[in-house]
N, C-alpha and C. Protein backbone atom coordinates (compact mmCIF):
# COMPACT_ATOMS: atom_id res chain seq x y z
N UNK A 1 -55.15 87.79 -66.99
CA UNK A 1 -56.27 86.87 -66.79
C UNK A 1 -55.95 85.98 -65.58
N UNK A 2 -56.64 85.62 -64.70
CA UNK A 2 -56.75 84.62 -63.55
C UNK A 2 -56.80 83.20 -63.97
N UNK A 3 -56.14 82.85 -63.21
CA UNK A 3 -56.28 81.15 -63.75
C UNK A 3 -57.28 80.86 -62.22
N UNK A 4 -58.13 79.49 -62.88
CA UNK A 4 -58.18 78.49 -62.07
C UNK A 4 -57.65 77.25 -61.53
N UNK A 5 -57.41 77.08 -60.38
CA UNK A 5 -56.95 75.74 -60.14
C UNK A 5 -57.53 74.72 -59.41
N UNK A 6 -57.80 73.81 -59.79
CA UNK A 6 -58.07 72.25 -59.48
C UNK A 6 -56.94 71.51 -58.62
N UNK A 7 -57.26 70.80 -58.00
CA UNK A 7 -56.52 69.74 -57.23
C UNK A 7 -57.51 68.12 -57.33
N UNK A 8 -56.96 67.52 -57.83
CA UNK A 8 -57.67 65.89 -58.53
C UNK A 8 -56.62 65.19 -57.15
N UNK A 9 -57.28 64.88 -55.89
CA UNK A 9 -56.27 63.84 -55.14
C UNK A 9 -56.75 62.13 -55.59
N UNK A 10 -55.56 61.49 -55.67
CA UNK A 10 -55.54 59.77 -55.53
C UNK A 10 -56.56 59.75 -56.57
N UNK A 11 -56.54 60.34 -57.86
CA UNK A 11 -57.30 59.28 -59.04
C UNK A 11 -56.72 58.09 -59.60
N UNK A 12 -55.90 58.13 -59.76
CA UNK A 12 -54.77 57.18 -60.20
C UNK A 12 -55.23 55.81 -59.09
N UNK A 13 -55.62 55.83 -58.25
CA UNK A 13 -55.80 54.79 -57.11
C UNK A 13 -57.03 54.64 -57.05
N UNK A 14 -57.96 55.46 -56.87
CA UNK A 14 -59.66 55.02 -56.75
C UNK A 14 -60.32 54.96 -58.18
N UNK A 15 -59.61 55.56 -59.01
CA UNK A 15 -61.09 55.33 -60.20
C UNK A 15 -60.62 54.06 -61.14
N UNK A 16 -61.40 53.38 -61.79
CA UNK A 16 -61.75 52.49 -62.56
C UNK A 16 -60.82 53.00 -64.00
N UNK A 17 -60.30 52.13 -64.40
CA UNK A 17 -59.55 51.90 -65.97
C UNK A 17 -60.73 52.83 -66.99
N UNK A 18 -61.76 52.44 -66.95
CA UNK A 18 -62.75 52.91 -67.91
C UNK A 18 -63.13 54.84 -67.32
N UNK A 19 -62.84 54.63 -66.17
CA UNK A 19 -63.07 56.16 -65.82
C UNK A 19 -61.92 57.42 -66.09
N UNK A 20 -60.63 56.78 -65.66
CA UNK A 20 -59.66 57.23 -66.10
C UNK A 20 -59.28 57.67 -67.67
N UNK A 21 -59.68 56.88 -68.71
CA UNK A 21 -59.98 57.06 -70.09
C UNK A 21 -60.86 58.47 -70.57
N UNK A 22 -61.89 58.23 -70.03
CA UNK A 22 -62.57 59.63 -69.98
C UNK A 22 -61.73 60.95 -69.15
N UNK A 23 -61.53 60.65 -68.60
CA UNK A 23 -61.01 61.68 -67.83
C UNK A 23 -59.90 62.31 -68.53
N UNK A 24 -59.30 61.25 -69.44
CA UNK A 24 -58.05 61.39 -70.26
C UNK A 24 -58.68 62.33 -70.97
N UNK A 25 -59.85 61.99 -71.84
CA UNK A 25 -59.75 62.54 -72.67
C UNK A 25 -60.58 64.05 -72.53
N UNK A 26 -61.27 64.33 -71.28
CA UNK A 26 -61.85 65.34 -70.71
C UNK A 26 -60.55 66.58 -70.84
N UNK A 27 -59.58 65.82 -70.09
CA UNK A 27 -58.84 66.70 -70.13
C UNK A 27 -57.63 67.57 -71.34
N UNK A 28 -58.18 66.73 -72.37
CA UNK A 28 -57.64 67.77 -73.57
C UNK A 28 -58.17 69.07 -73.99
N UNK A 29 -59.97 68.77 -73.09
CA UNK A 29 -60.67 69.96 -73.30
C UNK A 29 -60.44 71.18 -72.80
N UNK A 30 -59.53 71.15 -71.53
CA UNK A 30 -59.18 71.86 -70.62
C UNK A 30 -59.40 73.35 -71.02
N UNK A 31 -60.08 74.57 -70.70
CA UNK A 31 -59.32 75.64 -71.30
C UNK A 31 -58.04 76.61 -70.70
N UNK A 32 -57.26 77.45 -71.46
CA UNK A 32 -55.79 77.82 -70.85
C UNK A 32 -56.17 78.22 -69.27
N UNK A 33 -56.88 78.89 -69.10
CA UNK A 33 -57.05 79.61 -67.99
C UNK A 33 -57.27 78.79 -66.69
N UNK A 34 -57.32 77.12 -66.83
CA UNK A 34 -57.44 76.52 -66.01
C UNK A 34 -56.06 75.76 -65.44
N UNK A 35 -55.99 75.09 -64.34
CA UNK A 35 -54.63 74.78 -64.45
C UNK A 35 -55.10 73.39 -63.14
N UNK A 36 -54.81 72.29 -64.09
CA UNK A 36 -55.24 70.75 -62.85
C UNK A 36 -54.31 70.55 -62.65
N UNK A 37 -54.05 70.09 -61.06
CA UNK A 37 -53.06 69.48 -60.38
C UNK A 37 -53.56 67.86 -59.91
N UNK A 38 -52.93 66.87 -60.49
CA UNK A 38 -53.31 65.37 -59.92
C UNK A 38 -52.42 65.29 -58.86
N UNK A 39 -52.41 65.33 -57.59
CA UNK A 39 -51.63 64.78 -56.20
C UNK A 39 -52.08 63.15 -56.10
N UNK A 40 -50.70 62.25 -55.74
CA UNK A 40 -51.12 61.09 -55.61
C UNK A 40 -49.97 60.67 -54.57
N UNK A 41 -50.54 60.14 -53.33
CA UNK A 41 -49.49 59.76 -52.45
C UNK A 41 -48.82 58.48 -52.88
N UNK A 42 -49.35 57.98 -53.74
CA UNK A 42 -48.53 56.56 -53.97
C UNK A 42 -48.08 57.02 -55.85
N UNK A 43 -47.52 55.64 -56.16
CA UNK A 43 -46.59 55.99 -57.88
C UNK A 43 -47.98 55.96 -58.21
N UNK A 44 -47.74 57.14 -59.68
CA UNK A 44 -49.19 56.59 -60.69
C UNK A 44 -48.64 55.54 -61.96
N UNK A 45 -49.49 54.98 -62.16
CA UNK A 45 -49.25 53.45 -63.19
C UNK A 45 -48.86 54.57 -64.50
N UNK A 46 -48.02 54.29 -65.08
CA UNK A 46 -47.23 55.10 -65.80
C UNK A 46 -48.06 54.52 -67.18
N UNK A 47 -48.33 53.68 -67.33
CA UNK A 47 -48.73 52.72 -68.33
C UNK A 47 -50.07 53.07 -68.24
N UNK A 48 -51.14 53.92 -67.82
CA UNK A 48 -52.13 54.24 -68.23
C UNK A 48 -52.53 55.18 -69.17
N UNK A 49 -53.61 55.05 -70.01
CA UNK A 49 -53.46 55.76 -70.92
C UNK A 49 -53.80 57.32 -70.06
N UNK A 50 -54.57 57.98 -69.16
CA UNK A 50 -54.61 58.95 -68.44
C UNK A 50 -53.02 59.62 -68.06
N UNK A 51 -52.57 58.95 -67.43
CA UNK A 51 -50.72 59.70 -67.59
C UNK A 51 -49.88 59.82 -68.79
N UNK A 52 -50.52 58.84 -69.83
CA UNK A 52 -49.42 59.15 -70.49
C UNK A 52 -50.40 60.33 -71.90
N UNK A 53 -52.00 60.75 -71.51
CA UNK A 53 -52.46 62.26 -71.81
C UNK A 53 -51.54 63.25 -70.67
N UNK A 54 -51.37 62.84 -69.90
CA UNK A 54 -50.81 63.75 -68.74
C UNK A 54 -49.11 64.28 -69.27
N UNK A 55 -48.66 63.17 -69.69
CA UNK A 55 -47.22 63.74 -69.92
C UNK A 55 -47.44 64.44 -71.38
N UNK A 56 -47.97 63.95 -72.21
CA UNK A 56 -48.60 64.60 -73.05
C UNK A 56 -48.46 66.38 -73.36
N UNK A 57 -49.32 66.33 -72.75
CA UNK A 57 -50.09 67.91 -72.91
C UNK A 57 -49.64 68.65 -71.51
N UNK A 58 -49.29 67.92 -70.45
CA UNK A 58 -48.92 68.86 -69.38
C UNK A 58 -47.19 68.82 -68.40
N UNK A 59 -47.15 68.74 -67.36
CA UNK A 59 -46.06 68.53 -67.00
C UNK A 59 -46.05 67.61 -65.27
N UNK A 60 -44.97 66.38 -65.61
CA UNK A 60 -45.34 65.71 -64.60
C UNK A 60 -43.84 65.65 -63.80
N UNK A 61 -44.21 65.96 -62.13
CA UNK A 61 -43.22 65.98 -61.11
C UNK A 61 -43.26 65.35 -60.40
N UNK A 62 -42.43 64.49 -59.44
CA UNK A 62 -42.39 63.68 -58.77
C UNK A 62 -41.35 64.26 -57.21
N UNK A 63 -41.89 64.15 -56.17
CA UNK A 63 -41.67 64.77 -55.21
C UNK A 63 -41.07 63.48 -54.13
N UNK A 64 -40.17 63.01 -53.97
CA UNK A 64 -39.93 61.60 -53.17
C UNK A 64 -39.38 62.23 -52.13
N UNK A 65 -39.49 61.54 -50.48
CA UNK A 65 -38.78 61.45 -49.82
C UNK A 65 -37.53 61.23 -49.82
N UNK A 66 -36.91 62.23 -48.83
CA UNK A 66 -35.60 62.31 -49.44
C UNK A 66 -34.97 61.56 -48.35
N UNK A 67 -33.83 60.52 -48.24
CA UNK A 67 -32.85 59.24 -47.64
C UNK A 67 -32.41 60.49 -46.82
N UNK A 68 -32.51 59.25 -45.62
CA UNK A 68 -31.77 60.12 -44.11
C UNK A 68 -30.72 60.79 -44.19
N UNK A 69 -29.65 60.12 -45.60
CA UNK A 69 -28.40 60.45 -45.68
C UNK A 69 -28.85 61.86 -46.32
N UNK A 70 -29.12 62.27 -47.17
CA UNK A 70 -29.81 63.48 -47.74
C UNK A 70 -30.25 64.08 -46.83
N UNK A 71 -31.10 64.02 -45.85
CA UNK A 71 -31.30 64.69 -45.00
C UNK A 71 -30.41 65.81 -44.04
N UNK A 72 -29.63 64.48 -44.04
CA UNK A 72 -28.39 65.22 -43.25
C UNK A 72 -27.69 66.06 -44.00
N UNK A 73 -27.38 65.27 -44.94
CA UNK A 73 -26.72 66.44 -45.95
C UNK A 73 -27.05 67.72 -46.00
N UNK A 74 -28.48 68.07 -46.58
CA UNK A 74 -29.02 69.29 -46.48
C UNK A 74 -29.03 70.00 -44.98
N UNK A 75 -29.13 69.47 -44.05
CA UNK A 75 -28.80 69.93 -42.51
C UNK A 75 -27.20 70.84 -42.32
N UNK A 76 -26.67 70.19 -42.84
CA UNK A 76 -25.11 70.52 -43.35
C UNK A 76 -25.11 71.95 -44.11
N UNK A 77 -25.52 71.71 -45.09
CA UNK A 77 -24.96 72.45 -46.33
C UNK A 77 -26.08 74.21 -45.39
N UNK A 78 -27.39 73.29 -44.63
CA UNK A 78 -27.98 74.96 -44.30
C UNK A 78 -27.07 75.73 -43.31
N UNK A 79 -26.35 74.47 -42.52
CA UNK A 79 -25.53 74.82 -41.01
C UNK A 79 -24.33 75.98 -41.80
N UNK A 80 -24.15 75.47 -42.93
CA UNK A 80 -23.20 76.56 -43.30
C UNK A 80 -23.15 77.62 -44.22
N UNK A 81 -24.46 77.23 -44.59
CA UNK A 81 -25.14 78.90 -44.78
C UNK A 81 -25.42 79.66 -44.56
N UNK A 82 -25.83 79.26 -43.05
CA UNK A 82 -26.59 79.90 -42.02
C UNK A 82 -25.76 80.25 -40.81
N UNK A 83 -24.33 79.75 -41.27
CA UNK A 83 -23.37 80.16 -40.03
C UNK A 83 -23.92 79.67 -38.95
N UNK A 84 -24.28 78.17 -38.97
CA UNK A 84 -25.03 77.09 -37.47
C UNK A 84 -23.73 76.23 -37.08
N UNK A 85 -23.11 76.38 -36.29
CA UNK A 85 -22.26 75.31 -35.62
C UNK A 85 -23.07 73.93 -35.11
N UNK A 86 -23.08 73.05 -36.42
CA UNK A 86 -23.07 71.62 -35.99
C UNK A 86 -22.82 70.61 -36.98
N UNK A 87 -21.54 69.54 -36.38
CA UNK A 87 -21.24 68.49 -37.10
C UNK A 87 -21.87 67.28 -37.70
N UNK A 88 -21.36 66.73 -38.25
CA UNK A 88 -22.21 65.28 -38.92
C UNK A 88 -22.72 64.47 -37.95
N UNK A 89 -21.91 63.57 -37.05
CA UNK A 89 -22.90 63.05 -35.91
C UNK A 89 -24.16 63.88 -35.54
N UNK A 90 -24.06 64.96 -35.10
CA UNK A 90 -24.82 65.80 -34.44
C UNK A 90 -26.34 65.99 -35.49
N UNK A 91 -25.66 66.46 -36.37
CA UNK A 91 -26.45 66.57 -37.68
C UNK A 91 -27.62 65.19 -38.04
N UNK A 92 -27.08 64.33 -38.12
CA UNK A 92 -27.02 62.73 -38.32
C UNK A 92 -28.31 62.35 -37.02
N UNK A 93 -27.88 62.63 -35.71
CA UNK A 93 -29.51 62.65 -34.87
C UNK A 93 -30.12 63.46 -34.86
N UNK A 94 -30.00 64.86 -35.24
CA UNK A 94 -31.29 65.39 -35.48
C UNK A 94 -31.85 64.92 -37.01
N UNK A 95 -31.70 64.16 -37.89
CA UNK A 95 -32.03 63.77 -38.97
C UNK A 95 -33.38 62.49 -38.30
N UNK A 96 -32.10 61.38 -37.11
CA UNK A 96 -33.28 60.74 -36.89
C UNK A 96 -34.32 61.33 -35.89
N UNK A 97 -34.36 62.11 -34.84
CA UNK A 97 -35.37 63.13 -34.40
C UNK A 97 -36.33 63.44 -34.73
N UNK A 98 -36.27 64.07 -36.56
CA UNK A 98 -37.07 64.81 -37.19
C UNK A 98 -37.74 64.02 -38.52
N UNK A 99 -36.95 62.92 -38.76
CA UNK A 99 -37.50 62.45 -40.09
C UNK A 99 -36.61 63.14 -41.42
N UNK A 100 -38.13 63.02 -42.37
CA UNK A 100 -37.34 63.56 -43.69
C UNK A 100 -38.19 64.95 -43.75
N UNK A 101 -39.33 65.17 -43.28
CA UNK A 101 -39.85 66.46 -43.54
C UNK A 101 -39.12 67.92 -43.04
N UNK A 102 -38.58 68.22 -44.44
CA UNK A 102 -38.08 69.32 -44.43
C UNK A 102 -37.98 70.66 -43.42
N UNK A 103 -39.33 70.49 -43.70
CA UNK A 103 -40.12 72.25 -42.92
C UNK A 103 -39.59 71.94 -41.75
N UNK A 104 -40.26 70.70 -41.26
CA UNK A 104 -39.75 70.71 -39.66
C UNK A 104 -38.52 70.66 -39.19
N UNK A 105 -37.22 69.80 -40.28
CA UNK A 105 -36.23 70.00 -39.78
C UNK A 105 -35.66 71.48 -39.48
N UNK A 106 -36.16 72.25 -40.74
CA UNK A 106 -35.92 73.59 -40.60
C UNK A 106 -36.23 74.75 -39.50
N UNK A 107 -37.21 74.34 -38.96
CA UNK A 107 -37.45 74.76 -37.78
C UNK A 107 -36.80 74.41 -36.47
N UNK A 108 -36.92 73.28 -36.29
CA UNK A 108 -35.96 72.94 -35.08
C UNK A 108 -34.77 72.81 -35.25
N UNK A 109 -34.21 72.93 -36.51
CA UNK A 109 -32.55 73.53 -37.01
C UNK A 109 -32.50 75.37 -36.34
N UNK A 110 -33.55 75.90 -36.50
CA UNK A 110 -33.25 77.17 -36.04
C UNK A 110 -33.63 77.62 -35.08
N UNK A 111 -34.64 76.81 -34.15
CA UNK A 111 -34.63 76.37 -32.90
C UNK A 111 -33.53 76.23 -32.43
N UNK A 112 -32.82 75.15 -32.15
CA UNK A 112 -31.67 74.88 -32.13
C UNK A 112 -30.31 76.32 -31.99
N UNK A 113 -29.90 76.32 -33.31
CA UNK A 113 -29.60 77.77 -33.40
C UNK A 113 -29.73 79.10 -32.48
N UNK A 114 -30.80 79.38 -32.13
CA UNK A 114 -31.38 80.51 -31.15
C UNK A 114 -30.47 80.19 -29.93
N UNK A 115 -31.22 78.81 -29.20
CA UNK A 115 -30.51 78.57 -28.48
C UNK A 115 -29.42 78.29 -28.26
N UNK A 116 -28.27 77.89 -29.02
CA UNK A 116 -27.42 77.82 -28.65
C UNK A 116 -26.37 79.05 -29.17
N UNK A 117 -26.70 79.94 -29.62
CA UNK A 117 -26.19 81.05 -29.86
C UNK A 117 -25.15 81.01 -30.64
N UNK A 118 -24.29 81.29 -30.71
CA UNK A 118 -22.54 81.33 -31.17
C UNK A 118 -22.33 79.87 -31.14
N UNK A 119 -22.82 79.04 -30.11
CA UNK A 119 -22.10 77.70 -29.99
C UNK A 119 -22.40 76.41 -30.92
N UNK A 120 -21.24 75.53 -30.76
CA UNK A 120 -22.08 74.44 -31.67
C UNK A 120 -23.28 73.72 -31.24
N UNK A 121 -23.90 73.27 -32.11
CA UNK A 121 -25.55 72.13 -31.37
C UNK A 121 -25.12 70.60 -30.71
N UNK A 122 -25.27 70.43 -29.92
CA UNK A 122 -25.16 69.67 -29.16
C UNK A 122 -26.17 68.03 -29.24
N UNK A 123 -26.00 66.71 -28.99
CA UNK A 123 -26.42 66.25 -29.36
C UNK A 123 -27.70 66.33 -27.69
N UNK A 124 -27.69 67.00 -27.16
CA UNK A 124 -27.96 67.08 -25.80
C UNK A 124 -29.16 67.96 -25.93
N UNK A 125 -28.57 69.06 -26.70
CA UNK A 125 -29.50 70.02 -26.63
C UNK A 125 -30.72 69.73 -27.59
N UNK A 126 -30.58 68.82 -28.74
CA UNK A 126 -31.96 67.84 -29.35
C UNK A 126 -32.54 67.26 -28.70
N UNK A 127 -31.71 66.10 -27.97
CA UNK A 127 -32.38 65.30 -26.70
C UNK A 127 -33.71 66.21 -25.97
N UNK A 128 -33.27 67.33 -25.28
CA UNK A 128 -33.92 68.43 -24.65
C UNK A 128 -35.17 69.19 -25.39
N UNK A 129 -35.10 69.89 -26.34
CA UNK A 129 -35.59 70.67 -27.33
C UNK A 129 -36.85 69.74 -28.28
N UNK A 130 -36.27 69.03 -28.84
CA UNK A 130 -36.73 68.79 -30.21
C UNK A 130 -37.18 67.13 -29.61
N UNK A 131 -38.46 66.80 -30.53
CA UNK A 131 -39.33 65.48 -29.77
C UNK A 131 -39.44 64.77 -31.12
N UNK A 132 -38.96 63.94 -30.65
CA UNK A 132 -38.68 63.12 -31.79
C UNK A 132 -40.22 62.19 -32.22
């Protein structure tokens, strides 16, 4: 059987206490074959009765930005998975370069890579390459 899926963005932020209630309870009606996703760029009030139908009956994840130091870290741990010659400093500015978004570090991590072939990454060759 096919499921459907829903995407509910920022309810938790625009609707009304009294709307959210309904919605709570809309959603016990749900049938299996459906499957709602609530996306909310900010925390949802944990203390509403709508999340806490949510933890309820479904399953709730929380996706945070991950600390520069983490960043780097994971820069690391791919450099040597991936057989990438580059150290922690090095590592450490392309972290600030790129931010915390993943995808992109990943890309201009293997950017990077291409170009410099066999060699280690350079803090030079970010400077050059990759736009911060």
């Amino acid at each position: 059987m096919r499921k459907k899926t829903r995407i509910v963005k920022d309810l938790f932020k625009s609707k009304k206490t009294d709307d959210q209630k309904r919605i709570a309870e809309a959603i016990e009606k749900t049938p299996d074959f459906c499957v709602v996703i609530f996306h909310e760029n900010d925390s949802a009030d944990k203390r509403t009765s709508l999340y806490k139908r949510i933890v309820k009956i479904g399953k709730v994840e929380e996706f945070n930005n991950l600390k520069p130091q983490e960043v780097t870290n994971w820069i690391l741990n791919r450099s040597k998975k991936d057989n990438i010659k580059i150290d922690f400093k090095t590592a450490n500015y392309l972290t600030e370069h790129c931010g915390s978004e993943l995808w992109r570090v990943s890309k201009e991590l293997e950017k990077l890579h291409a170009y410099a072939e066999d060699k280690e990454i350079t803090t030079k060759m970010i400077e050059d390459f990759v736009m911060p």
